[in-house]
C-alpha atoms as a PDB file:
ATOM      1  CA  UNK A   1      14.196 -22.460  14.369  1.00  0.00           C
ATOM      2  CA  UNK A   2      12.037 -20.369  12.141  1.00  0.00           C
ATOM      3  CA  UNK A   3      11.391 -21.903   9.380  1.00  0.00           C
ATOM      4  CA  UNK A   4       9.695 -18.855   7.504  1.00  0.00           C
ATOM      5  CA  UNK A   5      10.887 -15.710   6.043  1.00  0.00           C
ATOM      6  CA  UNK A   6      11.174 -12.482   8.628  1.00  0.00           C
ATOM      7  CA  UNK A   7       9.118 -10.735   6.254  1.00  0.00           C
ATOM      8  CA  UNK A   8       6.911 -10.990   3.112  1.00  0.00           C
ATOM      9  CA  UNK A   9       6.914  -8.191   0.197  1.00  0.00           C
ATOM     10  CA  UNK A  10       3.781  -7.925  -1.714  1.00  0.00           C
ATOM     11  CA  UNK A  11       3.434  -6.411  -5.123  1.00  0.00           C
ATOM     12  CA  UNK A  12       0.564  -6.896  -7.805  1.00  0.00           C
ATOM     13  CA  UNK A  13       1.895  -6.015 -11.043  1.00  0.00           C
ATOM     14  CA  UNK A  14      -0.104  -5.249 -14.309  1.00  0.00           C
ATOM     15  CA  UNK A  15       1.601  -3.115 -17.603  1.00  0.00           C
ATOM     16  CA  UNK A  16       4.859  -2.105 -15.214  1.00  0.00           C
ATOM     17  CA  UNK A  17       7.390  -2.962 -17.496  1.00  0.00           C
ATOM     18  CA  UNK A  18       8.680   0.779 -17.880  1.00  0.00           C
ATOM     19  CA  UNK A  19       9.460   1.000 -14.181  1.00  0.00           C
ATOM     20  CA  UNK A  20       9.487  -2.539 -12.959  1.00  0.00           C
ATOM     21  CA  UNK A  21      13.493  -3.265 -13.745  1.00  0.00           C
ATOM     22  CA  UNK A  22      14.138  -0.486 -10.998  1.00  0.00           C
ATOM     23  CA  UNK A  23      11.701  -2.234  -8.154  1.00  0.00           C
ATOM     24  CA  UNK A  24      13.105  -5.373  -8.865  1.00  0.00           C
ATOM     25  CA  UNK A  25      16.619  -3.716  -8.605  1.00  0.00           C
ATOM     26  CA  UNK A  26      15.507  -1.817  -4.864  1.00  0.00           C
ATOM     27  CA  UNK A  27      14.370  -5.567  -3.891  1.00  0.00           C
ATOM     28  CA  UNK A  28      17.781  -7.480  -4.827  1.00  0.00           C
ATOM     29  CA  UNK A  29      20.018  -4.437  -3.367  1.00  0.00           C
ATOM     30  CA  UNK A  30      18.701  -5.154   0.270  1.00  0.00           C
ATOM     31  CA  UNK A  31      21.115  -5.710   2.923  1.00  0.00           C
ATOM     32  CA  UNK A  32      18.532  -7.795   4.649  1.00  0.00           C
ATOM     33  CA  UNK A  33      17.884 -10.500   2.812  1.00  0.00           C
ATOM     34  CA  UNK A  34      15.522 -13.054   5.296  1.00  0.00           C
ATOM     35  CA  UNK A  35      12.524 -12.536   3.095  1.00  0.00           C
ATOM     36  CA  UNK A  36       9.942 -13.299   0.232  1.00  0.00           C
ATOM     37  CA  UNK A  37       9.019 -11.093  -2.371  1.00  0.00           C
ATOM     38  CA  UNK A  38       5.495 -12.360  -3.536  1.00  0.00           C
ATOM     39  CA  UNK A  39       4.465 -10.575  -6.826  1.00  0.00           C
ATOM     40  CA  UNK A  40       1.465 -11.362  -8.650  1.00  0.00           C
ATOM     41  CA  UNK A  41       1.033 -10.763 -11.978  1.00  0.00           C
ATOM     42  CA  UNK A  42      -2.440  -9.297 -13.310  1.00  0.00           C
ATOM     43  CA  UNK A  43      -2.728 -10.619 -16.862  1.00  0.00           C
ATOM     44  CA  UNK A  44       0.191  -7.876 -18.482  1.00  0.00           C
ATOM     45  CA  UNK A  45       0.233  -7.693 -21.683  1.00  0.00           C
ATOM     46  CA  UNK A  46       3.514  -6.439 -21.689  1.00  0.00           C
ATOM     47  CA  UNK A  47       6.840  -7.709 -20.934  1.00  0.00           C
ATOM     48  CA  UNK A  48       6.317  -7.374 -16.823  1.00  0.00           C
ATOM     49  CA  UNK A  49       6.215 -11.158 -16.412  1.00  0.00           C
ATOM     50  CA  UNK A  50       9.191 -11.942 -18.743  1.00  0.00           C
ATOM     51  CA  UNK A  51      11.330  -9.278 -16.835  1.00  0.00           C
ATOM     52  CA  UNK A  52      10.216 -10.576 -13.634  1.00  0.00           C
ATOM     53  CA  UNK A  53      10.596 -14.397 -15.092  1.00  0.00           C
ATOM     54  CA  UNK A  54      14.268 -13.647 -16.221  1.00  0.00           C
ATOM     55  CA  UNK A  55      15.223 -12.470 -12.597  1.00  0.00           C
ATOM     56  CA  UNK A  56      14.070 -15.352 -10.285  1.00  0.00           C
ATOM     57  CA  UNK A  57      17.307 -16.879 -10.348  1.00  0.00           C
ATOM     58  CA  UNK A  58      19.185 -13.926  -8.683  1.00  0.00           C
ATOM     59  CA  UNK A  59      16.724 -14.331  -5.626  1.00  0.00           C
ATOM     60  CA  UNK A  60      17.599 -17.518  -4.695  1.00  0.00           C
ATOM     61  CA  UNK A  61      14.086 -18.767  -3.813  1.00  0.00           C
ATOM     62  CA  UNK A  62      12.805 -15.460  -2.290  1.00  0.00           C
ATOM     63  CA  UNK A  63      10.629 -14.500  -5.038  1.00  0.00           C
ATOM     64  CA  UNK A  64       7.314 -16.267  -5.276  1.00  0.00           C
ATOM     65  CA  UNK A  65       5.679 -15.282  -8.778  1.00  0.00           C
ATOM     66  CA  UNK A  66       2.173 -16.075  -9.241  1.00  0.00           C
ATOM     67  CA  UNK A  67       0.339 -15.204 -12.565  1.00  0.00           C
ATOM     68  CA  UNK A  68      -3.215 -14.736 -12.933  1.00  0.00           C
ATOM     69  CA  UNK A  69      -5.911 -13.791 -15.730  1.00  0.00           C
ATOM     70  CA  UNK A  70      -6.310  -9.843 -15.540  1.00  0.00           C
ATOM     71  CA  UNK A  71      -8.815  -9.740 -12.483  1.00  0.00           C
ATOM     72  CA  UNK A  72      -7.478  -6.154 -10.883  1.00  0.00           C
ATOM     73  CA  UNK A  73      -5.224  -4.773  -8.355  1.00  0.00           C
ATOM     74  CA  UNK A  74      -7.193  -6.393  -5.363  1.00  0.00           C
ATOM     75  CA  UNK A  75      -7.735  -9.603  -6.299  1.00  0.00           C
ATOM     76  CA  UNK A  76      -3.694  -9.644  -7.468  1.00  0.00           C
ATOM     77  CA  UNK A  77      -2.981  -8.688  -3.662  1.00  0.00           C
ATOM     78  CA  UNK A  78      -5.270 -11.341  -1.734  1.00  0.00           C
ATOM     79  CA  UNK A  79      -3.492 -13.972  -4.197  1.00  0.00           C
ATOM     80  CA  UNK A  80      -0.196 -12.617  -2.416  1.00  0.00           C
ATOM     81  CA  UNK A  81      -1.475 -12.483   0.862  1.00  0.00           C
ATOM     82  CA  UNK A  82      -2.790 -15.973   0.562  1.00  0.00           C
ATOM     83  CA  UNK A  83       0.746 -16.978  -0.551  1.00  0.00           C
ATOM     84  CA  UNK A  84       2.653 -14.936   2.179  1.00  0.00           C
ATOM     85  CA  UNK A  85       4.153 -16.659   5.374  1.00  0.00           C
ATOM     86  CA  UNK A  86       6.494 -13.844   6.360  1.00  0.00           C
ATOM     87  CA  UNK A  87       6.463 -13.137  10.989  1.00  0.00           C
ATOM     88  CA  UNK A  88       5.887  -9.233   9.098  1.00  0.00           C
ATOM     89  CA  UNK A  89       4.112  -8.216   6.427  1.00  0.00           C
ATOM     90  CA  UNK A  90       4.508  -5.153   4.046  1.00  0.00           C
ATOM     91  CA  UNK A  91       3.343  -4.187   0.262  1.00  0.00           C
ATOM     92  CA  UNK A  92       5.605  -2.641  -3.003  1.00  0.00           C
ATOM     93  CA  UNK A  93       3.933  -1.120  -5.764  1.00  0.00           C
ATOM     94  CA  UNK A  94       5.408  -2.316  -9.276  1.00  0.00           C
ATOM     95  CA  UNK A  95       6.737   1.624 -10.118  1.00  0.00           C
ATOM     96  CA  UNK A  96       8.117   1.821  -6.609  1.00  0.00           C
ATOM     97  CA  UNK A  97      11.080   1.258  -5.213  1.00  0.00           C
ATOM     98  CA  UNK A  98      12.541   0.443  -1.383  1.00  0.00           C
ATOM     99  CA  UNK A  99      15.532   2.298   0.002  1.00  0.00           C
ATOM    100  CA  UNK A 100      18.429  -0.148   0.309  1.00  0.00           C
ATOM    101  CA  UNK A 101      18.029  -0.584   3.863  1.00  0.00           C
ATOM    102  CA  UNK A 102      14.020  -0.866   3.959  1.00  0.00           C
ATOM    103  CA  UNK A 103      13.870  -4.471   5.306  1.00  0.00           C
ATOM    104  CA  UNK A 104      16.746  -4.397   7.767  1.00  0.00           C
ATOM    105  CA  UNK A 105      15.134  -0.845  10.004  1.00  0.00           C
ATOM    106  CA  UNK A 106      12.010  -2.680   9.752  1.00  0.00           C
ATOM    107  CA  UNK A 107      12.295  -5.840  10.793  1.00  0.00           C
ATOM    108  CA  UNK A 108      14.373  -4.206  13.407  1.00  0.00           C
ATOM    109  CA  UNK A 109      12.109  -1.467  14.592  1.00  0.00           C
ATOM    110  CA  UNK A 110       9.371  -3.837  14.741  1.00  0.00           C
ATOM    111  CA  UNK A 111      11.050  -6.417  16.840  1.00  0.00           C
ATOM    112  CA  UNK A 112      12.866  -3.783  19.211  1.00  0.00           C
ATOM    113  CA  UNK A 113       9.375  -2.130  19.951  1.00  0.00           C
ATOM    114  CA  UNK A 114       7.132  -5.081  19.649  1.00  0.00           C
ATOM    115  CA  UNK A 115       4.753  -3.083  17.500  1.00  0.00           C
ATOM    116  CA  UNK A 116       1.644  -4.566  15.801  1.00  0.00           C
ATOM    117  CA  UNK A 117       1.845  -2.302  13.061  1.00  0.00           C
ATOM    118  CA  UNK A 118       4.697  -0.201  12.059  1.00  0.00           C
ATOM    119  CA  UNK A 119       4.782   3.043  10.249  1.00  0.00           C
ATOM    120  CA  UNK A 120       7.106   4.394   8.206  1.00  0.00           C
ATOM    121  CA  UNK A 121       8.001   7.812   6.385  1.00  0.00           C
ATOM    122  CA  UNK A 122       9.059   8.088   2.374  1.00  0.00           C
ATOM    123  CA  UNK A 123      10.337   9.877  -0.374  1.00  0.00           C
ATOM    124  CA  UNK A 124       8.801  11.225  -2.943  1.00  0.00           C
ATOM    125  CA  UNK A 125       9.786  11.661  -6.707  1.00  0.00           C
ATOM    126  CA  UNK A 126       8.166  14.578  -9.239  1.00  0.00           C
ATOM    127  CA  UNK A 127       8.832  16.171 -12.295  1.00  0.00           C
ATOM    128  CA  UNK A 128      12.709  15.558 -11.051  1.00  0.00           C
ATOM    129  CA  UNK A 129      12.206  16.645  -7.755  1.00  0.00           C
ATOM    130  CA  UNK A 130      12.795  14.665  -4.431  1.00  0.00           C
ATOM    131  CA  UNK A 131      11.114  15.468  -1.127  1.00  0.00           C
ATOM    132  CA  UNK A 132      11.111  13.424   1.777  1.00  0.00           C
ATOM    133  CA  UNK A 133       8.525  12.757   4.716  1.00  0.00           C
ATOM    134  CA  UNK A 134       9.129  11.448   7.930  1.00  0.00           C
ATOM    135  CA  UNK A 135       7.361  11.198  11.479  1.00  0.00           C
ATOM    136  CA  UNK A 136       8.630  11.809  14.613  1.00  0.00           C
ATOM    137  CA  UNK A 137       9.205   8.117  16.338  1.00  0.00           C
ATOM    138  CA  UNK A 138       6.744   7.470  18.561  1.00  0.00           C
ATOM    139  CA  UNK A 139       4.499   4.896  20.101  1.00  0.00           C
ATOM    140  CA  UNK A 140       0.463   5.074  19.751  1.00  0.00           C
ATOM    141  CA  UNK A 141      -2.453   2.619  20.185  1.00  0.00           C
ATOM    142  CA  UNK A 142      -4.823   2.078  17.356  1.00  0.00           C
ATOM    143  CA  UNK A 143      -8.474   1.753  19.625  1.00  0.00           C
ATOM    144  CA  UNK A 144      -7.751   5.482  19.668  1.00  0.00           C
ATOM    145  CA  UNK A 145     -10.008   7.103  17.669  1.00  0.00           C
ATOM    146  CA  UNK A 146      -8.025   9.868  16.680  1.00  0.00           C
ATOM    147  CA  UNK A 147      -6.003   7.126  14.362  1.00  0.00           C
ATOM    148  CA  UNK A 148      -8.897   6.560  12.290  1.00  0.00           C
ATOM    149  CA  UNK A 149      -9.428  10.694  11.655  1.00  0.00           C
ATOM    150  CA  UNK A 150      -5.545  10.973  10.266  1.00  0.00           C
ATOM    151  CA  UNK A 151      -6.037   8.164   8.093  1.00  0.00           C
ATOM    152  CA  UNK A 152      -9.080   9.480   6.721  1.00  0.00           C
ATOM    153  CA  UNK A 153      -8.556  12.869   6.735  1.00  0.00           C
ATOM    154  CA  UNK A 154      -4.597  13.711   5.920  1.00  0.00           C
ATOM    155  CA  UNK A 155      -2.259  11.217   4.042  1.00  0.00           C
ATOM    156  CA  UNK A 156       0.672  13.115   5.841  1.00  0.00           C
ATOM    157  CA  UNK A 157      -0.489  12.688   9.137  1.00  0.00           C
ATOM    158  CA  UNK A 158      -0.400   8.996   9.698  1.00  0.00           C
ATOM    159  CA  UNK A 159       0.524   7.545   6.011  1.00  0.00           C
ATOM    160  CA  UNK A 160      -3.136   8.161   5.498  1.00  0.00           C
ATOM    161  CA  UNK A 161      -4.700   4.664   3.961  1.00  0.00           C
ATOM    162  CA  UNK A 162      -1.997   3.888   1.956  1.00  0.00           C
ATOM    163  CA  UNK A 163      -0.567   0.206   2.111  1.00  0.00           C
ATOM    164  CA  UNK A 164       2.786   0.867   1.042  1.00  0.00           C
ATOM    165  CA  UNK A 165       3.606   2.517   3.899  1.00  0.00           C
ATOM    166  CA  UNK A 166       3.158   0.097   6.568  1.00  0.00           C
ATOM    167  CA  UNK A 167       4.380  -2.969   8.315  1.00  0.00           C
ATOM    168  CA  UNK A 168       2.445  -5.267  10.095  1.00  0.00           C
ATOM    169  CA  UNK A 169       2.890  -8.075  12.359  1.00  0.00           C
ATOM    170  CA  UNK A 170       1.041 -11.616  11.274  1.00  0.00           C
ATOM    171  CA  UNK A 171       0.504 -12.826  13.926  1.00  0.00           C
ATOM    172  CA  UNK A 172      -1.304  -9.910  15.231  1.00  0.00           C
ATOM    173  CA  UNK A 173      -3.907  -9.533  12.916  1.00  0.00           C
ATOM    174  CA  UNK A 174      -6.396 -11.768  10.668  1.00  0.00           C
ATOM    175  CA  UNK A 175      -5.818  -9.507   7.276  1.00  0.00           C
ATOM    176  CA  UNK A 176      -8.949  -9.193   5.582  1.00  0.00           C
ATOM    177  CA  UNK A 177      -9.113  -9.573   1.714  1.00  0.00           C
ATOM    178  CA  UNK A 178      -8.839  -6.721  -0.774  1.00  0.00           C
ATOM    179  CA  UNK A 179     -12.911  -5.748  -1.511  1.00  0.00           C
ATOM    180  CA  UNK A 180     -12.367  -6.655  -5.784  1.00  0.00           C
ATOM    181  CA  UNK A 181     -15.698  -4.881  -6.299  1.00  0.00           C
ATOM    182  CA  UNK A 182     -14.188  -1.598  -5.593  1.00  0.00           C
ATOM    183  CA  UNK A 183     -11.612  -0.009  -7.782  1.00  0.00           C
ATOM    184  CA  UNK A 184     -10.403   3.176  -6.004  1.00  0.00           C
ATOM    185  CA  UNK A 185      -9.571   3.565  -2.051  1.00  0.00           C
ATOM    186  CA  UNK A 186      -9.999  -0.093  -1.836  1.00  0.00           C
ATOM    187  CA  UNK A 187      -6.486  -0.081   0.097  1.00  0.00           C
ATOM    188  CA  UNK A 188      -7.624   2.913   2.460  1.00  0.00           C
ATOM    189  CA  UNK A 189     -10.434   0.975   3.614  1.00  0.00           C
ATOM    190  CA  UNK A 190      -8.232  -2.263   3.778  1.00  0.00           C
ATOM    191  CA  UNK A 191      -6.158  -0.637   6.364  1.00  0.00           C
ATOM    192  CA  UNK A 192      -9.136   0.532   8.401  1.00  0.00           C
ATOM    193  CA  UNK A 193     -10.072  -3.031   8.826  1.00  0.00           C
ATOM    194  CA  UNK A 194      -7.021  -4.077   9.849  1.00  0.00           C
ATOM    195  CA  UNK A 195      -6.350  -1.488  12.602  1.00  0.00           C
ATOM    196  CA  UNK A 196     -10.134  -2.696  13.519  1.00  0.00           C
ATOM    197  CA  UNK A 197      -8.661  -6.342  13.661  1.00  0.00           C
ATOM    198  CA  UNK A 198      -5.163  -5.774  15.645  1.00  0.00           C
ATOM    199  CA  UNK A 199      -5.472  -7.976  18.630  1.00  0.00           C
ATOM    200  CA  UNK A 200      -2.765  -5.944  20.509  1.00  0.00           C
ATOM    201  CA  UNK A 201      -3.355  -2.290  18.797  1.00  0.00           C
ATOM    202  CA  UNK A 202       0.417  -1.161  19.457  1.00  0.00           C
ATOM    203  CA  UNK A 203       1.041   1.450  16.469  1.00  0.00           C
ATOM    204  CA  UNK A 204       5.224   2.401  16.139  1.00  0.00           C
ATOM    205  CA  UNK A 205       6.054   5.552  14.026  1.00  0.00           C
ATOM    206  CA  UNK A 206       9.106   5.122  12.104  1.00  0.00           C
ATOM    207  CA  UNK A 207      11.204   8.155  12.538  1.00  0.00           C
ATOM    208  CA  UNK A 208      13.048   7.208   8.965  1.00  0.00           C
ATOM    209  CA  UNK A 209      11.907   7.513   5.183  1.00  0.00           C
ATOM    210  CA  UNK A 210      12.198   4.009   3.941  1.00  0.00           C
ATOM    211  CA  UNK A 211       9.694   4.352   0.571  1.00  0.00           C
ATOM    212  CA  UNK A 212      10.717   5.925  -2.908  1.00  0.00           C
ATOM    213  CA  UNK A 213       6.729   6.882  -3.723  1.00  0.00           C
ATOM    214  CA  UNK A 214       6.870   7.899  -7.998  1.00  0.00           C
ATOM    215  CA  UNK A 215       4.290  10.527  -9.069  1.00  0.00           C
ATOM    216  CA  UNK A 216       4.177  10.124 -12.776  1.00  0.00           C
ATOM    217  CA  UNK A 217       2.986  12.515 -15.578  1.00  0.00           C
ATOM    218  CA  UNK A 218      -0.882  11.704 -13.931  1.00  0.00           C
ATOM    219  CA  UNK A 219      -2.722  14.931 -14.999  1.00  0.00           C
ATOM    220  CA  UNK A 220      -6.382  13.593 -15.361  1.00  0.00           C
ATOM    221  CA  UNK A 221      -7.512  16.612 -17.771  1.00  0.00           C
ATOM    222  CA  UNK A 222      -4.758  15.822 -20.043  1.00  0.00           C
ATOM    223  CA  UNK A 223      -4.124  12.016 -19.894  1.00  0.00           C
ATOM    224  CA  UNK A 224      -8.110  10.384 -19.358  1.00  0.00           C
ATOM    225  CA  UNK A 225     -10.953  10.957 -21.984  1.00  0.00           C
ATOM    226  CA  UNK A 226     -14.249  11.683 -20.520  1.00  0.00           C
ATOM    227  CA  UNK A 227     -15.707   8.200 -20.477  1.00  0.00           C
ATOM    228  CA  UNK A 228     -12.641   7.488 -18.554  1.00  0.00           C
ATOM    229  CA  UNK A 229     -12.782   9.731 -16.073  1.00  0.00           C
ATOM    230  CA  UNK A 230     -16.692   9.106 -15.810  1.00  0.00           C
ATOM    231  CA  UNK A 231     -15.933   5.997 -14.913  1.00  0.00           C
ATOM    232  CA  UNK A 232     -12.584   7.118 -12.455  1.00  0.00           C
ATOM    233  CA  UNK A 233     -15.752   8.662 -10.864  1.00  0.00           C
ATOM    234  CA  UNK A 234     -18.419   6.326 -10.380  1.00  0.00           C
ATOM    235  CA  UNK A 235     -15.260   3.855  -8.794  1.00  0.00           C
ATOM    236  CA  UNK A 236     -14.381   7.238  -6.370  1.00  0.00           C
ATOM    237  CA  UNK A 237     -18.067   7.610  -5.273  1.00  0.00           C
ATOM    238  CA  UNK A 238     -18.509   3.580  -5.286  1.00  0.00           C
ATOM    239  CA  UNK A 239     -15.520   3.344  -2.843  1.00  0.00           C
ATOM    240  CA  UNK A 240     -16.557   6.623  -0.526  1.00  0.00           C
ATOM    241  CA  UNK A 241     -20.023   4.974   0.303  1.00  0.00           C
ATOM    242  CA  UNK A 242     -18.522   1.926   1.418  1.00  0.00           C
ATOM    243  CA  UNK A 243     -16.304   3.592   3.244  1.00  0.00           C
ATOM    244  CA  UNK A 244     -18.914   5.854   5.153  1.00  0.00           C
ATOM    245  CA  UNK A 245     -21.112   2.961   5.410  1.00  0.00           C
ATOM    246  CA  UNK A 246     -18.535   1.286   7.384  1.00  0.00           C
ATOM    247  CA  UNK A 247     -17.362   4.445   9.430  1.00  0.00           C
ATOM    248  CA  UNK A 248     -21.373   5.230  10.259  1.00  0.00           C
ATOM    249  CA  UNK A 249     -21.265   1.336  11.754  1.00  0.00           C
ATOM    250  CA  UNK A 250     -17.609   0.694  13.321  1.00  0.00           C
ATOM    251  CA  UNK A 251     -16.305   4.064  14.060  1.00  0.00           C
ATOM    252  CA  UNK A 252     -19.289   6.798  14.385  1.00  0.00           C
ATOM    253  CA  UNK A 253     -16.954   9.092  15.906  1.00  0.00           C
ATOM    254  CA  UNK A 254     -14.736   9.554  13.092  1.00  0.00           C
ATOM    255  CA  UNK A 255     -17.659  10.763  10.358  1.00  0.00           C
ATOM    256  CA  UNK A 256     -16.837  14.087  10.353  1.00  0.00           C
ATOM    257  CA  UNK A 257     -13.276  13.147   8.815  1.00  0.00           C
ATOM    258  CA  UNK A 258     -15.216  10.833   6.702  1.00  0.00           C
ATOM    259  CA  UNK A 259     -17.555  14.006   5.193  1.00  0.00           C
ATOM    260  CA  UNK A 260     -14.142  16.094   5.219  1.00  0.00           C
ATOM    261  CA  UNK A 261     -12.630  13.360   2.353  1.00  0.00           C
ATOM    262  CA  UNK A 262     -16.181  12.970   0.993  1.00  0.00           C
ATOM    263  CA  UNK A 263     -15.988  16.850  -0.033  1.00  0.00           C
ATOM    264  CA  UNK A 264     -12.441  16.987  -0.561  1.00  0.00           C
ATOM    265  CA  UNK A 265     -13.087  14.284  -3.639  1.00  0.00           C
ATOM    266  CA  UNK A 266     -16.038  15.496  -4.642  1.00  0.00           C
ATOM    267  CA  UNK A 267     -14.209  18.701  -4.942  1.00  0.00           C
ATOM    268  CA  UNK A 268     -12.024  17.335  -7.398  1.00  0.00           C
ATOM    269  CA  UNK A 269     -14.511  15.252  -9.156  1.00  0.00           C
ATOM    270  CA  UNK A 270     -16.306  19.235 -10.103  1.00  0.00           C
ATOM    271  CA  UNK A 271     -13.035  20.578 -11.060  1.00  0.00           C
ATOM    272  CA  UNK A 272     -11.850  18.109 -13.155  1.00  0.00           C
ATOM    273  CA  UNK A 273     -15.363  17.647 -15.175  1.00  0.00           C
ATOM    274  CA  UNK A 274     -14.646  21.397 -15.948  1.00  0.00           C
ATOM    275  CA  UNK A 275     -11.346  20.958 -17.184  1.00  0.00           C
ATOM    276  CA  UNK A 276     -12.479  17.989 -19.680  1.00  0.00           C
END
């Protein structure tokens, strides 16, 4: 008998206390219920860890809560992933939420196709406005290079580098830690490195939107001051070169993705810097 959870939910959490009641809500209301929700909490200095401290009762030993001096989103997630024990692994984000049946298709999908890595489509909420994205279902194999283009070049075509929308099997892959010296795309270049480290690269595409994604009010010209978004920019260019670095030396092939984002964020970088 298995004595571990099926799967293991990891969310870092820092200042989420306006939309954290509704993630903890889309956890509880899952009609699978053979897993642990590992949330680690970055230093808020708001009422996150109260909220999340008045609510471990009604999980009945599935949530792990582990509390930390503000260190940043990566360090937060390699405390969970240190903590996790789950046969599948998957991440939350605090202002997210999971559609009711999230855990069950999943952990079914992923045993039914023996997948190392599963992904899956979501929904997306703006300005009051829900859209949905889904793939076709499908079976790949990640030592294609063609994997490593979508993720750098198009968010839509293969959940680009985005955690959140992913399941992977543990016992598949050794998951590297979060890089804490980077502060933007650290999770994109996470995700390379695991693909890099599946032992059995079997990719499954999830024909099924299983992922309420939030875009908030995030306007940079309006809501960042110019030191801020100075700094938004040194992370951005910080994170790109390690990226490229480790394109140029793992996956040559896919550099001329690699230059595509490089210009697409630079792009934005110029047109923001006009706007401020």
């Amino acid at each position: 008998m298995n004595d571990y959870p099926r799967i293991s939910i990891i969310t870092p959490v820092y200042n989420a206390s306006a939309y954290l009641s509704d993630t903890i809500s889309s956890v509880l209301k899952q009609s699978f219920t053979d897993y642990e929700w590992i949330v680690c909490d970055d230093g808020s200095t708001d009422a996150s860890y109260q909220m999340l401290l008045e609510q471990e009762s009604a999980f009945d030993g599935r949530l792990k809560l582990l509390t930390q001096e503000n260190q940043g989103v990566s360090s937060a997630r390699n405390s969970c992933l240190a903590a996790s024990e789950g046969d599948y692994l998957m991440f939350l984000d605090a202002d997210d939420c999971l559609h009711d049946d999230a855990l069950a298709v999943l952990c079914s999908q992923m045993d039914s196709s023996n997948a190392d890595v599963g992904i899956y489509g979501w929904y997306i909420h703006q300005s009051g406005d829900l859209f949905s994205y889904q793939f076709e279902e499908k079976e790949t194999s990640a030592d294609n290079e063609g994997i490593y283009e979508m993720i750098l070049k198009d968010p839509y075509l293969c959940g680009g580098g985005y955690p959140w929308n992913k399941v992977w099997r543990r016992s598949a892959v050794s998951f590297p830690l979060f890089r804490e010296d980077l502060h933007h795309f650290e999770d994109k270049l996470w995700t390379l490195q695991c693909f890099d480290l599946l032992r059995n690269p079997r990719v499954h595409f999830i024909d099924q939107p299983l992922y309420h994604y939030y875009i908030r009010d995030t306007s940079l010209s309006h809501n960042m001051t110019e030191e801020g978004f100075l700094q938004l920019a040194e992370y951005t260019l910080d994170s790109l070169e390690a990226m490229r670095n480790y394109i140029e030396m793992v996956h040559p092939q896919a550099l001329d993705a690699m230059n595509e984002l490089t210009r697409e964020k630079l792009s934005t970088i110029r047109s923001v810097l006009g706007d401020i």
